[in-house]
PDB file of N, CA and C in Angstrom:
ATOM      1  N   UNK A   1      29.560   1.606 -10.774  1.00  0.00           N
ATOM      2  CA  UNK A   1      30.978   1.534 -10.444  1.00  0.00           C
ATOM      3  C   UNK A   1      31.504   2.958 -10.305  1.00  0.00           C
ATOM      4  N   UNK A   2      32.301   2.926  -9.189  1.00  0.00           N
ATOM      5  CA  UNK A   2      33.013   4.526  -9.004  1.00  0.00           C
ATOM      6  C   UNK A   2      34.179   4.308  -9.232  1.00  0.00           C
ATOM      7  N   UNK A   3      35.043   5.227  -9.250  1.00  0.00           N
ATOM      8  CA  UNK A   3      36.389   5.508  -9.060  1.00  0.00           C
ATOM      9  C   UNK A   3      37.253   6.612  -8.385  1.00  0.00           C
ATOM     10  N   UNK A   4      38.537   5.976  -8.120  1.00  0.00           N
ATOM     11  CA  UNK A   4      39.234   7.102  -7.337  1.00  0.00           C
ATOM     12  C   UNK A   4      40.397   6.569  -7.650  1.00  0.00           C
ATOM     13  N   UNK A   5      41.216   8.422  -7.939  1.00  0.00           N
ATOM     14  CA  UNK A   5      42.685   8.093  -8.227  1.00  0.00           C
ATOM     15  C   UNK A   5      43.812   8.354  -7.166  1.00  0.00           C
ATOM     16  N   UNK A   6      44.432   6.981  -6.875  1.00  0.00           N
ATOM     17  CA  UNK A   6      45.171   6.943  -5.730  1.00  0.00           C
ATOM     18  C   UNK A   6      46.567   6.268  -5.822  1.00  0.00           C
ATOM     19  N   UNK A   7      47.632   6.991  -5.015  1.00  0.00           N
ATOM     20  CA  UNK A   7      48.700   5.950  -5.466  1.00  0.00           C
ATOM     21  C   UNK A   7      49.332   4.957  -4.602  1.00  0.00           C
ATOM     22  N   UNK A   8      49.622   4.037  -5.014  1.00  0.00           N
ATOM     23  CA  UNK A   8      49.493   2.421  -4.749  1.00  0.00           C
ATOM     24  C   UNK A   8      50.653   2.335  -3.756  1.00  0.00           C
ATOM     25  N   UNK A   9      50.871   2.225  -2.916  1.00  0.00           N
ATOM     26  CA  UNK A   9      52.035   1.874  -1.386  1.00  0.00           C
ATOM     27  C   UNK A   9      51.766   0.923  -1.021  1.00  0.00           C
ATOM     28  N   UNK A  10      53.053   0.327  -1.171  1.00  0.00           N
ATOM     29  CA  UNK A  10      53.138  -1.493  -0.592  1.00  0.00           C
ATOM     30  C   UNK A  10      54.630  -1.376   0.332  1.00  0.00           C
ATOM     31  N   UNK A  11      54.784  -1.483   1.448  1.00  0.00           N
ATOM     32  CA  UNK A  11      55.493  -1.411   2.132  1.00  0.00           C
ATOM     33  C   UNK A  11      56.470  -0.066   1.825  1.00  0.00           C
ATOM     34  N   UNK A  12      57.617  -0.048   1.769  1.00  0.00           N
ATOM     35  CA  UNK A  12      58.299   1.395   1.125  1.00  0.00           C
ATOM     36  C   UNK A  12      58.312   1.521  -0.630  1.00  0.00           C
ATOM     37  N   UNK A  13      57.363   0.781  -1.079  1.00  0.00           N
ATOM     38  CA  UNK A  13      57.265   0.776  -2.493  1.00  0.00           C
ATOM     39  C   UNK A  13      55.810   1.580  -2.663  1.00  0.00           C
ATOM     40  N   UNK A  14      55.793   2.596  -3.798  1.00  0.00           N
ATOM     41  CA  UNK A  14      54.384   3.138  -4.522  1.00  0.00           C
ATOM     42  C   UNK A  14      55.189   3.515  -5.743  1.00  0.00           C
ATOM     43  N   UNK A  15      53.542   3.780  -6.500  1.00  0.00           N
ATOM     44  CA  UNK A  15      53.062   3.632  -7.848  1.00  0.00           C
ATOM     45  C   UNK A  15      53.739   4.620  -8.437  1.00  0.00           C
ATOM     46  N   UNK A  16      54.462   5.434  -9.663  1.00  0.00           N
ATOM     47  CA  UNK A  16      54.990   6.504  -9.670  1.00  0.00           C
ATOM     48  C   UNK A  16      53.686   7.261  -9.910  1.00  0.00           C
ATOM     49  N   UNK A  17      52.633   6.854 -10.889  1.00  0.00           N
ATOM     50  CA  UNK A  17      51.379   7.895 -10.985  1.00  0.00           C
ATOM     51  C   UNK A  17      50.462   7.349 -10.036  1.00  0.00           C
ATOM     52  N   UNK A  18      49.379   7.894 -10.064  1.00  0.00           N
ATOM     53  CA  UNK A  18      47.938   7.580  -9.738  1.00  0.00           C
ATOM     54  C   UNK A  18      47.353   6.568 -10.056  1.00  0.00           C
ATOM     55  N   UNK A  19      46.995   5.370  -9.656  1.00  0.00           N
ATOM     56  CA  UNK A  19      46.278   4.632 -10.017  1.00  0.00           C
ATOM     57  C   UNK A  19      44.473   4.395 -10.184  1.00  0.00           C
ATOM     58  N   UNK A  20      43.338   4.074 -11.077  1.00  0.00           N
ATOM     59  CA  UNK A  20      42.592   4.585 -11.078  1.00  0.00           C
ATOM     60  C   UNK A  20      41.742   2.791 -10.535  1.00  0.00           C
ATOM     61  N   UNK A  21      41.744   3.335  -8.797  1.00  0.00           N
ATOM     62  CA  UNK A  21      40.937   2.104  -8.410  1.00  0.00           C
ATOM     63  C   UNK A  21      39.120   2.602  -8.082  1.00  0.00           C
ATOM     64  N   UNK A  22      38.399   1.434  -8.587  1.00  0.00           N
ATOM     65  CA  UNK A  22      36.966   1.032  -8.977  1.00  0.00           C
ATOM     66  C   UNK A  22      36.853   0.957  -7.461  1.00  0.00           C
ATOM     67  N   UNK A  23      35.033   0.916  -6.686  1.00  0.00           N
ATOM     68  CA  UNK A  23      34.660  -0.074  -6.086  1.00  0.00           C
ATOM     69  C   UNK A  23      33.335   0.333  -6.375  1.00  0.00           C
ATOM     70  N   UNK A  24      32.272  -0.260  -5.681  1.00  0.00           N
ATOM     71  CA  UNK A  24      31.176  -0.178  -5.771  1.00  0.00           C
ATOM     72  C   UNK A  24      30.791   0.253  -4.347  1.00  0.00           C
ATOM     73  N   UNK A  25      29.610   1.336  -4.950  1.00  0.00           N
ATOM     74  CA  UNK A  25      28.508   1.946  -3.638  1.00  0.00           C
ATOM     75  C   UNK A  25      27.334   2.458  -4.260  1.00  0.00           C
ATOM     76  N   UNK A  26      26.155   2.556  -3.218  1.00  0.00           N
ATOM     77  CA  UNK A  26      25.001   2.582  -4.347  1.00  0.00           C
ATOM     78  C   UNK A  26      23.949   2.274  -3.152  1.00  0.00           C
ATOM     79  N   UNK A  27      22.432   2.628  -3.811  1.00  0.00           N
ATOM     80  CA  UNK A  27      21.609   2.409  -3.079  1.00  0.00           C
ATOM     81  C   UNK A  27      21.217   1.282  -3.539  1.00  0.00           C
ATOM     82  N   UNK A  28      20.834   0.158  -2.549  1.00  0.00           N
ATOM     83  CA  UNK A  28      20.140  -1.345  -2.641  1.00  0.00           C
ATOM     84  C   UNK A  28      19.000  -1.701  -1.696  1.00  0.00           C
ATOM     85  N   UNK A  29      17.833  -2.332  -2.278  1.00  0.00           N
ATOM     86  CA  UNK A  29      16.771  -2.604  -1.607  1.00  0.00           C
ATOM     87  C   UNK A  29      16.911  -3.028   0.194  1.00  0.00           C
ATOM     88  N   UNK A  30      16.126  -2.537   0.682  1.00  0.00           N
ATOM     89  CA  UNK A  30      15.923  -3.022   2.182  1.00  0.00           C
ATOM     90  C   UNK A  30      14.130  -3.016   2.482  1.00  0.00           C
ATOM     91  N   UNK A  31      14.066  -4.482   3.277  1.00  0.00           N
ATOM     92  CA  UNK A  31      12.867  -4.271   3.648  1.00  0.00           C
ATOM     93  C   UNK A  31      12.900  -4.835   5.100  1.00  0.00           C
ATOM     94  N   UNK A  32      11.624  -3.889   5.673  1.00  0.00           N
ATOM     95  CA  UNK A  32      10.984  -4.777   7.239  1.00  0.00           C
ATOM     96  C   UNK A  32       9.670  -4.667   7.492  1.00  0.00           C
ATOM     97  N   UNK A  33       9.414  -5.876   7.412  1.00  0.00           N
ATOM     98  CA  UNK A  33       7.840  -5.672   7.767  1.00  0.00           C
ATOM     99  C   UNK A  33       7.339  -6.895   8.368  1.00  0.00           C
ATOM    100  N   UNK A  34       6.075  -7.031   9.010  1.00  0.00           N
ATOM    101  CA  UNK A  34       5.547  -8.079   9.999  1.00  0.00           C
ATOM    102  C   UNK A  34       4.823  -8.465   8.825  1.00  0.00           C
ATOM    103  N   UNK A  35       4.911 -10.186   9.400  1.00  0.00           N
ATOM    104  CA  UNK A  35       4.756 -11.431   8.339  1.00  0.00           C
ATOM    105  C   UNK A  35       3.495 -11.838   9.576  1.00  0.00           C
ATOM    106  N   UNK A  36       2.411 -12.363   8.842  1.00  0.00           N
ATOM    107  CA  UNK A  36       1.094 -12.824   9.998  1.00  0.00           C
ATOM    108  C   UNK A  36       1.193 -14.028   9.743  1.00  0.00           C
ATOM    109  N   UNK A  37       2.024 -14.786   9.109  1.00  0.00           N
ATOM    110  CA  UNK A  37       2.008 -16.364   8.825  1.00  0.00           C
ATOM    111  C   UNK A  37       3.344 -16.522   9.933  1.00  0.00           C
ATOM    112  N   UNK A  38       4.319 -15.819   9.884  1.00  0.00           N
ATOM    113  CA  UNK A  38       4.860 -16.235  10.757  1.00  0.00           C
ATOM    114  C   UNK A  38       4.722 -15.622  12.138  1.00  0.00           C
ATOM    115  N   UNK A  39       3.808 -14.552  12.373  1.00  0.00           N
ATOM    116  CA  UNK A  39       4.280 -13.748  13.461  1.00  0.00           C
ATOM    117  C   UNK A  39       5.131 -13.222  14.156  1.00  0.00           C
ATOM    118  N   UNK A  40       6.097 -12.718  13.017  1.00  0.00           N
ATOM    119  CA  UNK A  40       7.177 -11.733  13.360  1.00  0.00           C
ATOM    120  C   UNK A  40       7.854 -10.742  12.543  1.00  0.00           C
ATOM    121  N   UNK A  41       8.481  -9.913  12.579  1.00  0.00           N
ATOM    122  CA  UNK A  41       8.975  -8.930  11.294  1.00  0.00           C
ATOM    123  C   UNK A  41      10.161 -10.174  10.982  1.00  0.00           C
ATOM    124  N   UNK A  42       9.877  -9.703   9.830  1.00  0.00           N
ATOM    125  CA  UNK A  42      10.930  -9.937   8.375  1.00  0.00           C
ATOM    126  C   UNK A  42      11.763  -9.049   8.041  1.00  0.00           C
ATOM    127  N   UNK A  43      13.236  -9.682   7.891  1.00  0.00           N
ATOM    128  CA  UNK A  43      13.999  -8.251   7.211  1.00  0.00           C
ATOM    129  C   UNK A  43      14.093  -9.064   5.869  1.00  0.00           C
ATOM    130  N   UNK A  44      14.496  -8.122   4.742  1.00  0.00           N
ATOM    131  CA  UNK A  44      15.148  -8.237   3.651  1.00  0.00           C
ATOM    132  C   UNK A  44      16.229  -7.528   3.211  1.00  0.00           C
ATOM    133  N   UNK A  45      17.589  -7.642   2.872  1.00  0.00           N
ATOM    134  CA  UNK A  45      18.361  -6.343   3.165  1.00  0.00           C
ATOM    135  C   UNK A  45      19.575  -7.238   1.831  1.00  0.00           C
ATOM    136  N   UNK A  46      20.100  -5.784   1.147  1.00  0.00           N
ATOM    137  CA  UNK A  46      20.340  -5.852  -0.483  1.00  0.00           C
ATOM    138  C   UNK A  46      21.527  -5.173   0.046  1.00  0.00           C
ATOM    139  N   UNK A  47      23.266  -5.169  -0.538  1.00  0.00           N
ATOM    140  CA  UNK A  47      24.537  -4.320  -0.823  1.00  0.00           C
ATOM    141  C   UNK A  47      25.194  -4.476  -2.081  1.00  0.00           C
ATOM    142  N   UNK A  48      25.329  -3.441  -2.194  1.00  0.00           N
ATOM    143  CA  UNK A  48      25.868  -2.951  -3.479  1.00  0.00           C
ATOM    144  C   UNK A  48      27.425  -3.669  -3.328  1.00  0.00           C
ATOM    145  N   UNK A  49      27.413  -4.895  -4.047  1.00  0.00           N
ATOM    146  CA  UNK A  49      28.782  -5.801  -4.169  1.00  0.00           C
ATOM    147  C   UNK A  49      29.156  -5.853  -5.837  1.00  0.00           C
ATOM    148  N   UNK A  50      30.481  -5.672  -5.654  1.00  0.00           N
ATOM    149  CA  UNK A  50      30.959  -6.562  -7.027  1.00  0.00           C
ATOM    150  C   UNK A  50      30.834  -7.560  -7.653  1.00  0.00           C
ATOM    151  N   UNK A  51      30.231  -7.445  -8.846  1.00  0.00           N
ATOM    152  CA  UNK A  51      29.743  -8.441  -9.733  1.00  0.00           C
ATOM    153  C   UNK A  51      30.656  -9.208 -10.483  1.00  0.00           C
ATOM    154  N   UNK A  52      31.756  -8.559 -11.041  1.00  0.00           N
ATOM    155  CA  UNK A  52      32.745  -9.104 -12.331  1.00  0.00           C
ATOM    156  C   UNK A  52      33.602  -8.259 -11.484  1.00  0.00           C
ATOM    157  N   UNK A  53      35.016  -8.588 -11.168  1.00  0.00           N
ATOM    158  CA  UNK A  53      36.284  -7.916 -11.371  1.00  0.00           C
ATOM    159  C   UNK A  53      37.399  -8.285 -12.307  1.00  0.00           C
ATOM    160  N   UNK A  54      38.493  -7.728 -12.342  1.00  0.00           N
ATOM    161  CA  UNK A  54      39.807  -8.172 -13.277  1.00  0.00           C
ATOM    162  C   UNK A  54      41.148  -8.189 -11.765  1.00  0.00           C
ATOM    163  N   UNK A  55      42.057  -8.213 -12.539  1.00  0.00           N
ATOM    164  CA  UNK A  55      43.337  -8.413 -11.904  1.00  0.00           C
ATOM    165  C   UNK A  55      43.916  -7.460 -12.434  1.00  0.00           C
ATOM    166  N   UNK A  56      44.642  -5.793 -12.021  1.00  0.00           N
ATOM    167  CA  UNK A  56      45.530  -5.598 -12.864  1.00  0.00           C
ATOM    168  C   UNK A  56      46.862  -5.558 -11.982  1.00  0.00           C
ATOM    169  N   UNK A  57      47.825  -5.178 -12.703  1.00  0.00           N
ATOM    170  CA  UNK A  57      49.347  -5.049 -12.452  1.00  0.00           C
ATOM    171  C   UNK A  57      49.618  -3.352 -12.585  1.00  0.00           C
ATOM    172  N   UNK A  58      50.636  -3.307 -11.720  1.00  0.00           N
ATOM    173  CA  UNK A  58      51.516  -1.920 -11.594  1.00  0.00           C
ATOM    174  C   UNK A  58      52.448  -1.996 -10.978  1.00  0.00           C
ATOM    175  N   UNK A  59      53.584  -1.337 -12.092  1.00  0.00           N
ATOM    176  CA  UNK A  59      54.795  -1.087 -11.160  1.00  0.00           C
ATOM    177  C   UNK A  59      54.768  -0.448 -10.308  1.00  0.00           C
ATOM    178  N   UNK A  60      55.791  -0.686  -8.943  1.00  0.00           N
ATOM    179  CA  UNK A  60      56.033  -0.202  -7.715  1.00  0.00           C
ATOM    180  C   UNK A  60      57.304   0.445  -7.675  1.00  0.00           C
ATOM    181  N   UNK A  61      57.812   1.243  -7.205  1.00  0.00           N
ATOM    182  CA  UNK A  61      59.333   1.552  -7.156  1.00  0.00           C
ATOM    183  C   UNK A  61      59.262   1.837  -5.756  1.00  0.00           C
ATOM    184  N   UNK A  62      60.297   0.766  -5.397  1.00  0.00           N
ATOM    185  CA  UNK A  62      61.059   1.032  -3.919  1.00  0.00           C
ATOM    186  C   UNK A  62      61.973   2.134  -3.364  1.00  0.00           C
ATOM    187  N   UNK A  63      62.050   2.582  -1.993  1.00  0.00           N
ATOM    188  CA  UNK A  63      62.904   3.810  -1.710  1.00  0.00           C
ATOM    189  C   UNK A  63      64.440   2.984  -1.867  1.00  0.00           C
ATOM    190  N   UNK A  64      64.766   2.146  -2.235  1.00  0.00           N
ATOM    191  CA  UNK A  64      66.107   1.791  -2.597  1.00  0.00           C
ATOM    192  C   UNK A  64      66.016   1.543  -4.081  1.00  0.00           C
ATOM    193  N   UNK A  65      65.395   1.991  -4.819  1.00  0.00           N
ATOM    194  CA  UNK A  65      65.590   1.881  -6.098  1.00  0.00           C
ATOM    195  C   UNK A  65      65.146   0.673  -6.978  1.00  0.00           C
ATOM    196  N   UNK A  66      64.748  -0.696  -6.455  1.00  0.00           N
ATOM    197  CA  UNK A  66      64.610  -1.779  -6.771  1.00  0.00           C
ATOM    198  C   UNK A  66      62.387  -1.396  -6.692  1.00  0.00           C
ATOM    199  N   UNK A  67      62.424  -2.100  -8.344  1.00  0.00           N
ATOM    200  CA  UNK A  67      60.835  -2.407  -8.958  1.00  0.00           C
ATOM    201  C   UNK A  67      60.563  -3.625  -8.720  1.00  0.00           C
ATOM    202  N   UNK A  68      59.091  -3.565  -8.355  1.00  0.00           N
ATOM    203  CA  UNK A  68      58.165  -4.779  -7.746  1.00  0.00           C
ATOM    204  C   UNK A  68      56.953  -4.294  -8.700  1.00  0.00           C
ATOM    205  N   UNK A  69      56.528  -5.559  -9.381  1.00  0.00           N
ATOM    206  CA  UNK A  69      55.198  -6.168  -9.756  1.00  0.00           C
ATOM    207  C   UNK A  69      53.872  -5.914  -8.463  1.00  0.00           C
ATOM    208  N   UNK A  70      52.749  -4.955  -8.481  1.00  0.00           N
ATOM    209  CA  UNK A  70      51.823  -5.377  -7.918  1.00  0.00           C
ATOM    210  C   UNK A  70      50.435  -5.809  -8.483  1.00  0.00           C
ATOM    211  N   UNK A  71      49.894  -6.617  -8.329  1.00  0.00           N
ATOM    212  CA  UNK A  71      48.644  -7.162  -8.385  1.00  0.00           C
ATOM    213  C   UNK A  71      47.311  -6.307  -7.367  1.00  0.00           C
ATOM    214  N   UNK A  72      46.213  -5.712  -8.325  1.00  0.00           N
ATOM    215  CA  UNK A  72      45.487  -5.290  -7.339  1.00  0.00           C
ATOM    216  C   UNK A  72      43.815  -5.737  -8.121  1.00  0.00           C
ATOM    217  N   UNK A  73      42.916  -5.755  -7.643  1.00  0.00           N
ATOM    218  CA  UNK A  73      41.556  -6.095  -8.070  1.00  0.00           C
ATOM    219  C   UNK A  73      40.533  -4.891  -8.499  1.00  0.00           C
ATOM    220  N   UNK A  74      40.046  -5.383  -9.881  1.00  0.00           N
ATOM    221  CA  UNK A  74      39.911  -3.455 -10.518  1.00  0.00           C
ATOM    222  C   UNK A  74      38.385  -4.434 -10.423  1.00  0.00           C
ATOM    223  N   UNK A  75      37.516  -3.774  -9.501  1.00  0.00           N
ATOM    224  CA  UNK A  75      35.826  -3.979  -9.778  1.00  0.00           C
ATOM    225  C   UNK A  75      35.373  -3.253 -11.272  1.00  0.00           C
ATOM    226  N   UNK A  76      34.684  -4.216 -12.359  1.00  0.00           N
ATOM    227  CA  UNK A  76      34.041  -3.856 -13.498  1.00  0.00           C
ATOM    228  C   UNK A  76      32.524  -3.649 -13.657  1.00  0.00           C
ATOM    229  N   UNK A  77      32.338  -4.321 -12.364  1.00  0.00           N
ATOM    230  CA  UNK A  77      30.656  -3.979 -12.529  1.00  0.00           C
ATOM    231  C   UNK A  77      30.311  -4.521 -11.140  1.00  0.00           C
ATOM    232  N   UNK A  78      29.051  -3.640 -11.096  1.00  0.00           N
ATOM    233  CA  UNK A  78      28.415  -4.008  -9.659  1.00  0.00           C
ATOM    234  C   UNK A  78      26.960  -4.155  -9.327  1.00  0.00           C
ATOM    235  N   UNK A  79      26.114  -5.068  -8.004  1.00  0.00           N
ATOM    236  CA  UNK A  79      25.288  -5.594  -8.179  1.00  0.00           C
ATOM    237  C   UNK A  79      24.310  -5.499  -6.978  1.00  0.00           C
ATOM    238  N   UNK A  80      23.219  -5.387  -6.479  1.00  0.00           N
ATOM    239  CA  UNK A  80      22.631  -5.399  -5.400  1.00  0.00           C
ATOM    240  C   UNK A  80      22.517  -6.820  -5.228  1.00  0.00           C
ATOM    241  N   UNK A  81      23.062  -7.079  -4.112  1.00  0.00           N
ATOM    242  CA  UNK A  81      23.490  -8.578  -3.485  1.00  0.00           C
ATOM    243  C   UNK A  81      22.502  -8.786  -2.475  1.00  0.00           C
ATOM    244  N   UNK A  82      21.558 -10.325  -1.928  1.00  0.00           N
ATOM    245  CA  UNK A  82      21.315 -10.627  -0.591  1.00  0.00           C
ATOM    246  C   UNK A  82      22.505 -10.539   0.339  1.00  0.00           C
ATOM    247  N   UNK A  83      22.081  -9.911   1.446  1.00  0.00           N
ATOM    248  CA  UNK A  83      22.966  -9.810   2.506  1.00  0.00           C
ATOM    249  C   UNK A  83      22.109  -9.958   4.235  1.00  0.00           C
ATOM    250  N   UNK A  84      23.064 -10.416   4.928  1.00  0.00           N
ATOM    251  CA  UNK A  84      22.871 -10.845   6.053  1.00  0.00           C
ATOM    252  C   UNK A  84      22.116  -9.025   6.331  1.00  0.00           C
ATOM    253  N   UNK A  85      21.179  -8.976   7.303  1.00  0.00           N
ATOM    254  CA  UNK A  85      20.761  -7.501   7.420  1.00  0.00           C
ATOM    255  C   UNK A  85      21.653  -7.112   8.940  1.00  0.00           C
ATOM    256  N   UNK A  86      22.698  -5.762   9.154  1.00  0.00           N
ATOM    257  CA  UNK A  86      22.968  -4.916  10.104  1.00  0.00           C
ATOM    258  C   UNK A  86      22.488  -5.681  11.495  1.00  0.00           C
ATOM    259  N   UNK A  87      23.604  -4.904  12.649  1.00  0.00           N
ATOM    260  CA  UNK A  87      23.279  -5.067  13.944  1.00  0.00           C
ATOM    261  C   UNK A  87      21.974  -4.659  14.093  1.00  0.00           C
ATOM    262  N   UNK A  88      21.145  -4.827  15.039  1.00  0.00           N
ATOM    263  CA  UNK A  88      19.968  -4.545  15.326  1.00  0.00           C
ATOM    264  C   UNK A  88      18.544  -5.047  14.340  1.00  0.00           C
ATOM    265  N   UNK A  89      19.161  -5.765  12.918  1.00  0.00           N
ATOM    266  CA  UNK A  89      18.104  -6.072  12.162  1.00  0.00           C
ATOM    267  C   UNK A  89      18.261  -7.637  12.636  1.00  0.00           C
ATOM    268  N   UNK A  90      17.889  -8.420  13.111  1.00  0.00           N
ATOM    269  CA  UNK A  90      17.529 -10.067  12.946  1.00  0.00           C
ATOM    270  C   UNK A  90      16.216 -10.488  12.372  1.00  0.00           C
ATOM    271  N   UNK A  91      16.314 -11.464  12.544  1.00  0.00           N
ATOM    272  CA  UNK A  91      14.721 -12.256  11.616  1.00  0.00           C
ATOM    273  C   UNK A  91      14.084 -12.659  12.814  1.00  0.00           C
ATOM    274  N   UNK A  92      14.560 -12.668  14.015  1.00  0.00           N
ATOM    275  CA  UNK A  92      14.227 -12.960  15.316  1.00  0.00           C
ATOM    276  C   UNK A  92      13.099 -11.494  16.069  1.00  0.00           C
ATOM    277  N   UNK A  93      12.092 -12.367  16.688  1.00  0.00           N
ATOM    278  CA  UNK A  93      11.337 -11.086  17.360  1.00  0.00           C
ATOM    279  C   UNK A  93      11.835 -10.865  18.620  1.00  0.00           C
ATOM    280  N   UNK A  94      11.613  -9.579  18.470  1.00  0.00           N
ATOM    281  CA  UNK A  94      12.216  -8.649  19.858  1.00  0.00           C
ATOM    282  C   UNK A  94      11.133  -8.539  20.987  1.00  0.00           C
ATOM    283  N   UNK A  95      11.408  -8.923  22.267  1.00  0.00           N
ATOM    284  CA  UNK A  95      10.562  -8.890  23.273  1.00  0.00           C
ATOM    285  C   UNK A  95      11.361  -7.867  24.042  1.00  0.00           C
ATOM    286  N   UNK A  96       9.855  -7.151  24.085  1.00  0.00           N
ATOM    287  CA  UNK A  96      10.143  -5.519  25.009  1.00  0.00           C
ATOM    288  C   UNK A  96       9.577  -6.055  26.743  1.00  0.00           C
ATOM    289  N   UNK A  97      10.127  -5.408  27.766  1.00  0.00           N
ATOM    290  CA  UNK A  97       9.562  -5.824  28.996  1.00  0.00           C
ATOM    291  C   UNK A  97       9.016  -4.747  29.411  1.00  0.00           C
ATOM    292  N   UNK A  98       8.069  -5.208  29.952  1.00  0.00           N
ATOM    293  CA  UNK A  98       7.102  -4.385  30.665  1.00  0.00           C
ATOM    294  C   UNK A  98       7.710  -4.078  32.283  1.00  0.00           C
ATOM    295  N   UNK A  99       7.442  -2.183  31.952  1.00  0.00           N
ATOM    296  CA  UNK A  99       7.897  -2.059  33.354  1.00  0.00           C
ATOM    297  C   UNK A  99       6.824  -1.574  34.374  1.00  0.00           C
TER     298      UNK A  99
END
């Protein structure tokens, strides 16, 4: 889990301090390789997703003076996830043409 301190703007409303928002980034497994049972490459492909989050709250103060409640999602932990693999990766074989 990382963090970064940033302050919170919701229409003409922000945070008076810094808020300290989480996300996740990270290195996660990837694989490609040719399968002889099926006769074709295989991808396998892993992202670093959120595992557990919370809910927190922060006041907002508006440029007219009026406070708003915000709700934002604080990531607590994070996870190498299955994931669909990137443009150009399919599970499908690629036919090259001969020129």
């Amino acid at each position: 889990v990382r963090s970064e301190e940033m302050v919170i703007e919701v229409n003409s409303c922000k945070s008076a301090q810094p808020v300290n928002l989480t996300y996740c980034a990270g290195h996660c497994g990837s694989l490609s390789t040719y399968s002889v049972a099926a006769n074709t490459m295989m991808h396998e492909c892993e992202c670093c997703q959120e595992a557990t989050t919370s809910v927190q709250k922060v006041e907002l103060t508006c440029t007219d003076g009026t406070k708003m409640q915000h709700s934002y999602t604080m990531v607590e932990t994070c996870q190498c996830s299955k994931a669909e693999c990137g443009a150009g990766t399919t599970a499908k074989p690629q036919r090259r043409r001969r020129r």
